[in-house]
PDB file of N, CA and C in Angstrom:
ATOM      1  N   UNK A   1     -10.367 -45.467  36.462  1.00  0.00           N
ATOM      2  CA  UNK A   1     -11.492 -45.176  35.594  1.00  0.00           C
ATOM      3  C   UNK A   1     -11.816 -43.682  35.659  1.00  0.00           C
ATOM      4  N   UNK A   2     -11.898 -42.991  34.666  1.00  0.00           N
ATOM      5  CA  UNK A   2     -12.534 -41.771  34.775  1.00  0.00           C
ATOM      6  C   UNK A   2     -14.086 -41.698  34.600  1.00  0.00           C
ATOM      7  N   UNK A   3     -14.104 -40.681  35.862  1.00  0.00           N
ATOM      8  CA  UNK A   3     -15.955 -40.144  35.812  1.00  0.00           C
ATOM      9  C   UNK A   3     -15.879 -38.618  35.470  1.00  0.00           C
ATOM     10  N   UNK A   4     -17.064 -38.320  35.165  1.00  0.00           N
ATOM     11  CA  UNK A   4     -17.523 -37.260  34.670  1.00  0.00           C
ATOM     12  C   UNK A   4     -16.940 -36.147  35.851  1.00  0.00           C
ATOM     13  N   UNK A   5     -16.967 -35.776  37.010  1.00  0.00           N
ATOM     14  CA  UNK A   5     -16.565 -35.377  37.578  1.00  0.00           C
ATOM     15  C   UNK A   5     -14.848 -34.710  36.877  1.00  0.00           C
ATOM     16  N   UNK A   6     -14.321 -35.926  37.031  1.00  0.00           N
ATOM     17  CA  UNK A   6     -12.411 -35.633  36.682  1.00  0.00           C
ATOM     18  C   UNK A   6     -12.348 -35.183  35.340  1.00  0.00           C
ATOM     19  N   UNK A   7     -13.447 -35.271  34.061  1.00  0.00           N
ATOM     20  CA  UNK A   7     -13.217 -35.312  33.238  1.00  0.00           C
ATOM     21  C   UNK A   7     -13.641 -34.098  32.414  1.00  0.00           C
ATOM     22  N   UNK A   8     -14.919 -33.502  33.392  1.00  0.00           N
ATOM     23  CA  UNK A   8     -15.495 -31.902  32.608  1.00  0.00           C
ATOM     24  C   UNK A   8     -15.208 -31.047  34.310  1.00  0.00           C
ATOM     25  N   UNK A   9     -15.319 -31.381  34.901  1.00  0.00           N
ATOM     26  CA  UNK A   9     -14.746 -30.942  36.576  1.00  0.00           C
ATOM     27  C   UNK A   9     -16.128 -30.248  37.040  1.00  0.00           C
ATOM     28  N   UNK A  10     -17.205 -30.795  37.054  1.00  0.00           N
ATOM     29  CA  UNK A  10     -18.657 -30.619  37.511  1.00  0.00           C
ATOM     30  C   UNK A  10     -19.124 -32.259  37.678  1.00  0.00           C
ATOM     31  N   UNK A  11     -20.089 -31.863  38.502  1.00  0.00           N
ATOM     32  CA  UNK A  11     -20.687 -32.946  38.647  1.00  0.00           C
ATOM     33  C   UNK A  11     -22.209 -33.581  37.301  1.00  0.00           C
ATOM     34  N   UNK A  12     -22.375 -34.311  36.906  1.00  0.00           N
ATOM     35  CA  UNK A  12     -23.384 -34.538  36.325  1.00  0.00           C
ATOM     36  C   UNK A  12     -24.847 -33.837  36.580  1.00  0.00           C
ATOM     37  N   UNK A  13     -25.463 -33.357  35.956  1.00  0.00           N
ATOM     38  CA  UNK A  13     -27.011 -33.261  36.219  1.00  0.00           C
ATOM     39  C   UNK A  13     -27.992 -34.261  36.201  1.00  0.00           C
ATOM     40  N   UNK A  14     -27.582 -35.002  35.153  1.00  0.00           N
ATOM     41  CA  UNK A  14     -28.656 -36.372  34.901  1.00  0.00           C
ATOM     42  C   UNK A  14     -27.747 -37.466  34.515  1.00  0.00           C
ATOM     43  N   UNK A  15     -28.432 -38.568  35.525  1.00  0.00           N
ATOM     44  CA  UNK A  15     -27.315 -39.921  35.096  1.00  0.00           C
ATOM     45  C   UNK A  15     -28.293 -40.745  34.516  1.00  0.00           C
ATOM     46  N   UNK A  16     -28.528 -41.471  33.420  1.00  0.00           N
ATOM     47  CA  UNK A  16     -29.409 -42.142  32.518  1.00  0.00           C
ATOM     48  C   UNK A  16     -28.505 -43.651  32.648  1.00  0.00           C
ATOM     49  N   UNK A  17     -29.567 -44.618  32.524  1.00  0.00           N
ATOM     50  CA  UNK A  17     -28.986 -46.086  32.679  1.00  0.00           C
ATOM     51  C   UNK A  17     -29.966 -46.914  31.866  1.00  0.00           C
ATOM     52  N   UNK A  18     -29.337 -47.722  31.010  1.00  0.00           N
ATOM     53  CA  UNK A  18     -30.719 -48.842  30.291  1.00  0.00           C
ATOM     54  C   UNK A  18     -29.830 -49.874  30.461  1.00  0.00           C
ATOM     55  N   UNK A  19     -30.844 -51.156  30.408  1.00  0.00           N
ATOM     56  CA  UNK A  19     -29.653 -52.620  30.805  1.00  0.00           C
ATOM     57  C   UNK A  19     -29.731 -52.799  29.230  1.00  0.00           C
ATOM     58  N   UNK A  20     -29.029 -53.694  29.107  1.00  0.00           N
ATOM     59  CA  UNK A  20     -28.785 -54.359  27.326  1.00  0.00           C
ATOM     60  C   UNK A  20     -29.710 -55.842  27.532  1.00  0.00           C
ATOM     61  N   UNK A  21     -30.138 -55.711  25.852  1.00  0.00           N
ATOM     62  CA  UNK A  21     -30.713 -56.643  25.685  1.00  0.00           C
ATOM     63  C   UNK A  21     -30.419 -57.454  24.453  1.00  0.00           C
ATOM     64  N   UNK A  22     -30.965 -58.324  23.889  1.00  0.00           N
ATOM     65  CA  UNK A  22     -30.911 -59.333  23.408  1.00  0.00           C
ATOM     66  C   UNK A  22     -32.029 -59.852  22.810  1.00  0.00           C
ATOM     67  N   UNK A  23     -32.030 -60.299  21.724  1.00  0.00           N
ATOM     68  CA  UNK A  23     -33.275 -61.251  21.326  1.00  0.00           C
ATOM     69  C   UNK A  23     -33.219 -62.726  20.923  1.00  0.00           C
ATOM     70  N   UNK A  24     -33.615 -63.860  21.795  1.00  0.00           N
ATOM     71  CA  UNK A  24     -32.733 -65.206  21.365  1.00  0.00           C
ATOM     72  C   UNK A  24     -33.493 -65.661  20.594  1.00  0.00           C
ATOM     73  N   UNK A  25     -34.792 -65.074  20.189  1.00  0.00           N
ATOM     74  CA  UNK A  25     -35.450 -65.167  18.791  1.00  0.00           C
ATOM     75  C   UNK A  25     -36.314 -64.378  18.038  1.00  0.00           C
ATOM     76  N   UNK A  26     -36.265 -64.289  17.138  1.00  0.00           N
ATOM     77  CA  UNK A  26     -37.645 -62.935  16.172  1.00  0.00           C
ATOM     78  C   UNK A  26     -36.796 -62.256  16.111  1.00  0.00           C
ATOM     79  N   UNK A  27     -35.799 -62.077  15.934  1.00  0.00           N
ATOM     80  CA  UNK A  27     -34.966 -60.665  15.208  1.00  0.00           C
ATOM     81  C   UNK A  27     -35.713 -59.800  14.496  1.00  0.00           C
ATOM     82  N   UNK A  28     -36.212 -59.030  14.427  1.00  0.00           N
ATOM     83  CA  UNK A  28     -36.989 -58.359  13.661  1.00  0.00           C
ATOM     84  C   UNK A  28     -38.158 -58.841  13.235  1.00  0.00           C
ATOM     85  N   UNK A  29     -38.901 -59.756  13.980  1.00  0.00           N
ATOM     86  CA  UNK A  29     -40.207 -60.113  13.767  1.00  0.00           C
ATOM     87  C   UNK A  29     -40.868 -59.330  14.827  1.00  0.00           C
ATOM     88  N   UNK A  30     -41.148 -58.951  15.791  1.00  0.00           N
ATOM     89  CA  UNK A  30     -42.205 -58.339  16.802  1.00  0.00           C
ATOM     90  C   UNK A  30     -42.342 -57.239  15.429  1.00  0.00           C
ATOM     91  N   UNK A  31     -42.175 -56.592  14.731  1.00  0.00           N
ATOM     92  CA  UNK A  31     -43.006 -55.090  14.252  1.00  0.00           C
ATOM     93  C   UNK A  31     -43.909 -55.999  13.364  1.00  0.00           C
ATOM     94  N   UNK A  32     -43.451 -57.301  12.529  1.00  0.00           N
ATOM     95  CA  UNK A  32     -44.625 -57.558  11.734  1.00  0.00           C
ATOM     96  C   UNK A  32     -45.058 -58.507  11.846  1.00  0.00           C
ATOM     97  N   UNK A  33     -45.426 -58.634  13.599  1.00  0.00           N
ATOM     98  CA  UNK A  33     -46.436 -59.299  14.293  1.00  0.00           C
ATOM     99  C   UNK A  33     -45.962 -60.901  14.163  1.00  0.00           C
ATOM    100  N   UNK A  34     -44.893 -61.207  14.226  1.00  0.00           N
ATOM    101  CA  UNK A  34     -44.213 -62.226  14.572  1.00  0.00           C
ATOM    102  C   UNK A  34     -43.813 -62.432  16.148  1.00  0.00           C
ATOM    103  N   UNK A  35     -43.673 -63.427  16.665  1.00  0.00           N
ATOM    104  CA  UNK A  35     -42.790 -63.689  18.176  1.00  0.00           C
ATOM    105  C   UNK A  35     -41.568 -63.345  18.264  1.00  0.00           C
ATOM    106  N   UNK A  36     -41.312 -62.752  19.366  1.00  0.00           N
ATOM    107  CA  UNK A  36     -39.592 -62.289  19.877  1.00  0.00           C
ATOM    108  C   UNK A  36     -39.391 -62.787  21.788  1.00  0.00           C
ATOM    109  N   UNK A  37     -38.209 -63.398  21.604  1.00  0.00           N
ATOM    110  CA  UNK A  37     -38.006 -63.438  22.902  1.00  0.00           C
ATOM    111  C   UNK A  37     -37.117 -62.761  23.583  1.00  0.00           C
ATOM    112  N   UNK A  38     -36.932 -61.622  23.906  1.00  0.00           N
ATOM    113  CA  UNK A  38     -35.869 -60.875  24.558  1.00  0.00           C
ATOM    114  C   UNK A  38     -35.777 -61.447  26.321  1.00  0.00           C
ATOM    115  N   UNK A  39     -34.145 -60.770  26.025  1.00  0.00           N
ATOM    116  CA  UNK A  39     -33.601 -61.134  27.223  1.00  0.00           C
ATOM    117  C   UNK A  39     -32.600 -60.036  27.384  1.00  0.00           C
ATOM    118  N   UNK A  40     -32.790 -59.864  28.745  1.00  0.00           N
ATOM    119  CA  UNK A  40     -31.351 -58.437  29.525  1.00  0.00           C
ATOM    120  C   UNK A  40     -30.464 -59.494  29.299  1.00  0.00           C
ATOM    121  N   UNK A  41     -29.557 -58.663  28.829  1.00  0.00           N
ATOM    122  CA  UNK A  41     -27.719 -58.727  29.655  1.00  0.00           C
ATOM    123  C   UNK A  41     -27.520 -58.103  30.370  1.00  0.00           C
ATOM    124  N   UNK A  42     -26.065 -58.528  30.888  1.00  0.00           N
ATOM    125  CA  UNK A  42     -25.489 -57.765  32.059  1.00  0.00           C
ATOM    126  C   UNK A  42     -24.924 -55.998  31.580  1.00  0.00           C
ATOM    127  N   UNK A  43     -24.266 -56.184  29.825  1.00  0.00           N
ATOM    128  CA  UNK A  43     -24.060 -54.980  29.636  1.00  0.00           C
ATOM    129  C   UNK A  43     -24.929 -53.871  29.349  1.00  0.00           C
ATOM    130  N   UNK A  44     -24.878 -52.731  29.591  1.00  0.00           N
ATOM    131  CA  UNK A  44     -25.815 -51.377  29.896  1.00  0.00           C
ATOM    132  C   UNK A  44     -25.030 -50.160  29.282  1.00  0.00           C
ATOM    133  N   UNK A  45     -26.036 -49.576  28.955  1.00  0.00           N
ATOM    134  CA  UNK A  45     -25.861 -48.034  28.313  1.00  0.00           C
ATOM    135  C   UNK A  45     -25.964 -47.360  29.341  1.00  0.00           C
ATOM    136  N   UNK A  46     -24.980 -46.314  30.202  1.00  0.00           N
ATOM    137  CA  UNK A  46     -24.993 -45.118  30.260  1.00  0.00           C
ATOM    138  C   UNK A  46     -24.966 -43.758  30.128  1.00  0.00           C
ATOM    139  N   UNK A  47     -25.636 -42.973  30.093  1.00  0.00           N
ATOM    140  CA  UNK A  47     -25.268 -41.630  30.134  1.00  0.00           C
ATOM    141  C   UNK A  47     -25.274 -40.725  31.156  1.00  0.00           C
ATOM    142  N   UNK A  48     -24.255 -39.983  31.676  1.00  0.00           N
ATOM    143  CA  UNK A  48     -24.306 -38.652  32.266  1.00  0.00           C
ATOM    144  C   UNK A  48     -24.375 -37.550  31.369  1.00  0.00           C
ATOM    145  N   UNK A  49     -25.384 -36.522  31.824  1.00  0.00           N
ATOM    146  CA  UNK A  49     -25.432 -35.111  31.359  1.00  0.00           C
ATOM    147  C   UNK A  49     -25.230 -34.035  32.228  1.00  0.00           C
ATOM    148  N   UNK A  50     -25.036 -32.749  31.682  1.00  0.00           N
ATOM    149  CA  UNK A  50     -24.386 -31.294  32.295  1.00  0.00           C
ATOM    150  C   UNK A  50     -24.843 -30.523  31.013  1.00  0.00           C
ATOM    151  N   UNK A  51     -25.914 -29.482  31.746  1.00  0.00           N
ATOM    152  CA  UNK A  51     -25.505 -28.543  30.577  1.00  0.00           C
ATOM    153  C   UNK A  51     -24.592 -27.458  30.901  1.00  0.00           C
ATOM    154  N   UNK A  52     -24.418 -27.162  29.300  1.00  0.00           N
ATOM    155  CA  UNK A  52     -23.439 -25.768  29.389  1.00  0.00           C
ATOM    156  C   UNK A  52     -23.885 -24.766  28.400  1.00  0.00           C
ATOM    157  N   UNK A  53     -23.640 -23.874  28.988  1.00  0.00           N
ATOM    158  CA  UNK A  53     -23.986 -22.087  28.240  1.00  0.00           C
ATOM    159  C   UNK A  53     -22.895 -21.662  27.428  1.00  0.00           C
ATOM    160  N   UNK A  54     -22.438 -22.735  26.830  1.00  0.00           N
ATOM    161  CA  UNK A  54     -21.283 -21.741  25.702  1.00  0.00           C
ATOM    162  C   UNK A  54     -21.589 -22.513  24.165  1.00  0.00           C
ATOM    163  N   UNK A  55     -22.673 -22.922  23.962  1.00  0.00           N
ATOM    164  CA  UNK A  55     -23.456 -23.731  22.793  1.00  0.00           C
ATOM    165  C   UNK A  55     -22.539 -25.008  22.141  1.00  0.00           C
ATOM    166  N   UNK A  56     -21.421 -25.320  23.370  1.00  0.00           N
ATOM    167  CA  UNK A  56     -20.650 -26.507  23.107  1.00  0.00           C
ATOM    168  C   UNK A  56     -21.446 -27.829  23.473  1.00  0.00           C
ATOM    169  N   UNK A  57     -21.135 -29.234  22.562  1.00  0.00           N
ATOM    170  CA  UNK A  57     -21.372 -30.327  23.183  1.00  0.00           C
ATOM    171  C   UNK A  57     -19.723 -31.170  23.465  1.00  0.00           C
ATOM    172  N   UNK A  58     -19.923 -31.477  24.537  1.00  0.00           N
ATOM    173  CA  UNK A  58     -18.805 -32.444  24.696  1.00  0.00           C
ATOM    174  C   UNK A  58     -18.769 -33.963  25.197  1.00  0.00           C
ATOM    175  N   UNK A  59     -18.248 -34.701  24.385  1.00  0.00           N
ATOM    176  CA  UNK A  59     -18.448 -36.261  24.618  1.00  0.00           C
ATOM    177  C   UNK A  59     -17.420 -36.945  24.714  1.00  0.00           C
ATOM    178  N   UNK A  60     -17.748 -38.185  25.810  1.00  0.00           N
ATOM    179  CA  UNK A  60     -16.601 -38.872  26.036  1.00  0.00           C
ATOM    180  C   UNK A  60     -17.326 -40.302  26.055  1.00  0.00           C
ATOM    181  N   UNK A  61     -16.550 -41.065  25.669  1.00  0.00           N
ATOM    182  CA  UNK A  61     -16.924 -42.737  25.495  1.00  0.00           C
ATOM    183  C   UNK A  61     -16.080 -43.658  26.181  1.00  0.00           C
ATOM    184  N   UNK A  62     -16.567 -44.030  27.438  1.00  0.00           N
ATOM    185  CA  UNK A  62     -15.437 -45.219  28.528  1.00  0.00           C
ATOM    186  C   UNK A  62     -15.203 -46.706  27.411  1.00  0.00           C
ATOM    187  N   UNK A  63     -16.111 -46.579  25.937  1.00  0.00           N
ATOM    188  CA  UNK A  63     -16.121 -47.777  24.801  1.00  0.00           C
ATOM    189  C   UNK A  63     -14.889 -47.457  24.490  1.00  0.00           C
ATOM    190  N   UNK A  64     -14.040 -46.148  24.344  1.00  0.00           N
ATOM    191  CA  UNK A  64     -13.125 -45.949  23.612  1.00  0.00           C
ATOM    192  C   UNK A  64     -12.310 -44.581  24.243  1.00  0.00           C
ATOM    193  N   UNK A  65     -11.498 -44.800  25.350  1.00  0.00           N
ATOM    194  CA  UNK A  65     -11.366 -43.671  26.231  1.00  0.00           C
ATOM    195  C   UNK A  65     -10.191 -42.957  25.810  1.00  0.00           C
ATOM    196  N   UNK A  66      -9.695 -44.073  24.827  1.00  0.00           N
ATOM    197  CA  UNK A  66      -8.360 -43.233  24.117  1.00  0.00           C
ATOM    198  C   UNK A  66      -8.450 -42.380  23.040  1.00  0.00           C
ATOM    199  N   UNK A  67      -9.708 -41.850  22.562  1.00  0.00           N
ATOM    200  CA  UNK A  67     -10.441 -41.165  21.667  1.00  0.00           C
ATOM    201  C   UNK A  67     -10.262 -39.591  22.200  1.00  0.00           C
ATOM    202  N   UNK A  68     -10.099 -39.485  23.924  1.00  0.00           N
ATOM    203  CA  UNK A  68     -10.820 -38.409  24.354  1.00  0.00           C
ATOM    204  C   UNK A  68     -11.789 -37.664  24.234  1.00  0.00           C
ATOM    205  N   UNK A  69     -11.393 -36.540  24.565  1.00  0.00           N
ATOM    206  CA  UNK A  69     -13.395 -35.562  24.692  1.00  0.00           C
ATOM    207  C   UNK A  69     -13.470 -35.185  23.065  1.00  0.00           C
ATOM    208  N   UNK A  70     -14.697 -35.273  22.634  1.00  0.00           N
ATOM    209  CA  UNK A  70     -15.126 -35.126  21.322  1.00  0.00           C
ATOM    210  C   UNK A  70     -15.679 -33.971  21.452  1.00  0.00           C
ATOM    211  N   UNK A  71     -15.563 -33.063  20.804  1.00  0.00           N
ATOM    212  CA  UNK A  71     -16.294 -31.480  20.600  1.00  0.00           C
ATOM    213  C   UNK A  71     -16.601 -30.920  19.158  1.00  0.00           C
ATOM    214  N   UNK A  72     -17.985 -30.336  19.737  1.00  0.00           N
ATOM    215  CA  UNK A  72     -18.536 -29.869  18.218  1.00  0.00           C
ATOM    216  C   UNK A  72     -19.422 -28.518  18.665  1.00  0.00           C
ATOM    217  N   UNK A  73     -19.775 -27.933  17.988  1.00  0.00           N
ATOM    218  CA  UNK A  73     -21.125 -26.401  18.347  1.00  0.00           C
ATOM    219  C   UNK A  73     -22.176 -27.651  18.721  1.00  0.00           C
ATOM    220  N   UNK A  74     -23.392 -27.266  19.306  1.00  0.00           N
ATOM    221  CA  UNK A  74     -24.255 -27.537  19.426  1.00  0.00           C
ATOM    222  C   UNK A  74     -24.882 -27.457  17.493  1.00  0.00           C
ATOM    223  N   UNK A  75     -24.756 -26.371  17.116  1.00  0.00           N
ATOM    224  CA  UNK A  75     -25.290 -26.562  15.846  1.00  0.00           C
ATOM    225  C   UNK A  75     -24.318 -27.274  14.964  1.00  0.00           C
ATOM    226  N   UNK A  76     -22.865 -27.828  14.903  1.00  0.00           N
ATOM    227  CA  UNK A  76     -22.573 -28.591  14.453  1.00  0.00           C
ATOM    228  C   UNK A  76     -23.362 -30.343  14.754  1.00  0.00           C
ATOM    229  N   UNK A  77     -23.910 -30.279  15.345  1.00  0.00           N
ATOM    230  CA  UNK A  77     -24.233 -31.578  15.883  1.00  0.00           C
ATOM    231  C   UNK A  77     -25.864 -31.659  15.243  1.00  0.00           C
ATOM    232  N   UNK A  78     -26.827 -30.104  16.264  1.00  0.00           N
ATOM    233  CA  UNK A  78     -28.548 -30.624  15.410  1.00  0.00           C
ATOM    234  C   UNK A  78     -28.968 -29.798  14.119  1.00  0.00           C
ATOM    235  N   UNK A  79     -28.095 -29.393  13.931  1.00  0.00           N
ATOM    236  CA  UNK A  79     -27.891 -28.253  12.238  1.00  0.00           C
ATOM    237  C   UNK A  79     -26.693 -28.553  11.408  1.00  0.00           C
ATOM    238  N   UNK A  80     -25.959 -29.391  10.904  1.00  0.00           N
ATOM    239  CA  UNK A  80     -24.895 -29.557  10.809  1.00  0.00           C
ATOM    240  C   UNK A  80     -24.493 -27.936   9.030  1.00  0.00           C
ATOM    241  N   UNK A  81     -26.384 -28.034   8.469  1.00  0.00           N
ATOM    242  CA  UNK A  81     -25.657 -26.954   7.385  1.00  0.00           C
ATOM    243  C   UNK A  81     -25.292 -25.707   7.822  1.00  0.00           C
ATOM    244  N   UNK A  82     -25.609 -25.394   9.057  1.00  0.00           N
ATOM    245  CA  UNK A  82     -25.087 -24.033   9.313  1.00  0.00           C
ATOM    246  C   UNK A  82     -23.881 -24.023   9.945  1.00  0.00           C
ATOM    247  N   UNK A  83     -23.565 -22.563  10.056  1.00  0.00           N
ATOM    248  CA  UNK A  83     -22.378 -22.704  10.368  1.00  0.00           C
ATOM    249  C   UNK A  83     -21.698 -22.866  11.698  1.00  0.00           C
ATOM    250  N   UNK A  84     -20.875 -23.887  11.609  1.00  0.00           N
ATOM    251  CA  UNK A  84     -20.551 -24.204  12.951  1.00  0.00           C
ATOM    252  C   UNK A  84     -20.391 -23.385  14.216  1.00  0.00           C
ATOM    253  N   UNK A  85     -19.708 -22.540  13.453  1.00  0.00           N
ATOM    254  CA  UNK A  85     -18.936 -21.035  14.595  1.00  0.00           C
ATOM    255  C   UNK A  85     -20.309 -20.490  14.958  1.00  0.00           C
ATOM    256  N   UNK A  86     -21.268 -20.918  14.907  1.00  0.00           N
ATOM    257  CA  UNK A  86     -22.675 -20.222  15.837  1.00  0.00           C
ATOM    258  C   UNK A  86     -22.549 -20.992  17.035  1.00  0.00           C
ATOM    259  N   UNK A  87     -22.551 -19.950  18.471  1.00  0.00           N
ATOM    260  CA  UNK A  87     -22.964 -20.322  19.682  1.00  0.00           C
ATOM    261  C   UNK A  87     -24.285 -20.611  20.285  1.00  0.00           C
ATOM    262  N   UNK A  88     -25.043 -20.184  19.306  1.00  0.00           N
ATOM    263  CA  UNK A  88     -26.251 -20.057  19.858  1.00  0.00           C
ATOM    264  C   UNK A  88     -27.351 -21.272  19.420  1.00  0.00           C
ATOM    265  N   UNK A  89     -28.151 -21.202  20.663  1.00  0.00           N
ATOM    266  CA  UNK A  89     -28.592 -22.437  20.782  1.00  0.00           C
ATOM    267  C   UNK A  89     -30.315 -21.910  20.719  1.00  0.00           C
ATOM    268  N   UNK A  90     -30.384 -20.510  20.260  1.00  0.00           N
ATOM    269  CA  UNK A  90     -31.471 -20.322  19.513  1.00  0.00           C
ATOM    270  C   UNK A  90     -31.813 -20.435  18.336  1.00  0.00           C
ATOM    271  N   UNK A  91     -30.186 -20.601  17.631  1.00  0.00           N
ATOM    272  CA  UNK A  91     -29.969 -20.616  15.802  1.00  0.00           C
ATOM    273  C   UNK A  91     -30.382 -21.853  15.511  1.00  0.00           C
ATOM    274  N   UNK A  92     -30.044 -22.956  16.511  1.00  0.00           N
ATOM    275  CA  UNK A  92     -30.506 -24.557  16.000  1.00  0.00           C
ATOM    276  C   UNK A  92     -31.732 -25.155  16.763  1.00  0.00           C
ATOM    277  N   UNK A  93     -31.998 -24.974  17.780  1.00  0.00           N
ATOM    278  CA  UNK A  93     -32.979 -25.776  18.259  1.00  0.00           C
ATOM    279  C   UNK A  93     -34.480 -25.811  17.316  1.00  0.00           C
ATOM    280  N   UNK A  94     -34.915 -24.356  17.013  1.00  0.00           N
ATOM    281  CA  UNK A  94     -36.444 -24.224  16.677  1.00  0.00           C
ATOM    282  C   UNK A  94     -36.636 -25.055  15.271  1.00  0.00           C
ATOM    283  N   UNK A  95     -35.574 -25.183  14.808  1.00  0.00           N
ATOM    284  CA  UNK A  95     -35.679 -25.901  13.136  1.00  0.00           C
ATOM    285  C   UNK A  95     -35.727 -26.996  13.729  1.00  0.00           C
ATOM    286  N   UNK A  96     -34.928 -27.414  14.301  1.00  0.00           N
ATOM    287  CA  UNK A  96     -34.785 -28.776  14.528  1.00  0.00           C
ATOM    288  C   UNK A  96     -36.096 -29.718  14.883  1.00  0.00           C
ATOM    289  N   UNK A  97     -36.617 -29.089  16.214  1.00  0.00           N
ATOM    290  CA  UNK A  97     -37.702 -29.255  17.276  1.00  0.00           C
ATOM    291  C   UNK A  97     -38.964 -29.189  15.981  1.00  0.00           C
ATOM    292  N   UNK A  98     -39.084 -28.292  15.131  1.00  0.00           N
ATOM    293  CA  UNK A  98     -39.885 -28.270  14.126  1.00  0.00           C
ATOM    294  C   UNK A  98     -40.055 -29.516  13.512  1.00  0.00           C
ATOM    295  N   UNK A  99     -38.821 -29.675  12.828  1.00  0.00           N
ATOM    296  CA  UNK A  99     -38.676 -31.642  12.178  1.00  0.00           C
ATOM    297  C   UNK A  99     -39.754 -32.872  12.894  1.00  0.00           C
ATOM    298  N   UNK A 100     -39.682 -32.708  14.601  1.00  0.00           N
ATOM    299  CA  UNK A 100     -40.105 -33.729  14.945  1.00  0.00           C
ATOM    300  C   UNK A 100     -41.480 -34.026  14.914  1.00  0.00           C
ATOM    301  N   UNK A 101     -41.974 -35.028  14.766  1.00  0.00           N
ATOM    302  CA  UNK A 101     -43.350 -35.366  14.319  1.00  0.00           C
ATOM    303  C   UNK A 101     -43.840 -34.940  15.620  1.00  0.00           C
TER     304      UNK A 101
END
């Protein structure tokens, strides 16, 4: 199995974990005040993070490991109209961060 370690050759900064869930009824009734019964599964979302100073993101998915590392600018990813070849992670964040309610 590859870990983050073998795979960007640093160790993680933040390891994020949620269990999976399920609803064995109300699919989409709890928002309009209907009953839902959720239930965990055993399967779970992880993430490890690392940042890096070269305005790259890089991703890897153990869902699909034969994909390998996925790479984009940082502003290809939270700006996609500008132009990719920007490193800088002052060109995309403030628009972006602006958007959010």
């Amino acid at each position: 199995m590859n870990d983050f370690q073998s795979l960007f050759g640093r160790s993680p900064t933040v390891i994020a974990r949620a269990p999976g869930r399920v609803n064995l009824i109300g699919e989409h009734t709890d928002y309009n005040g209907g009953f839902v019964l959720p239930t965990a599964i055993p399967q779970v979302t992880r993430a490890e993070l690392a940042l890096r100073d070269d305005g790259m993101v890089r991703v890897w998915s153990n869902a699909d490991p034969k994909s390998g590392i996925m790479k984009d600018s940082l502003c290809g990813v939270l700006r996609p109209e500008l132009n990719r070849t920007s490193p800088s992670a002052a060109d995309c964040l403030p628009a972006r961060l602006s958007r959010w309610p």
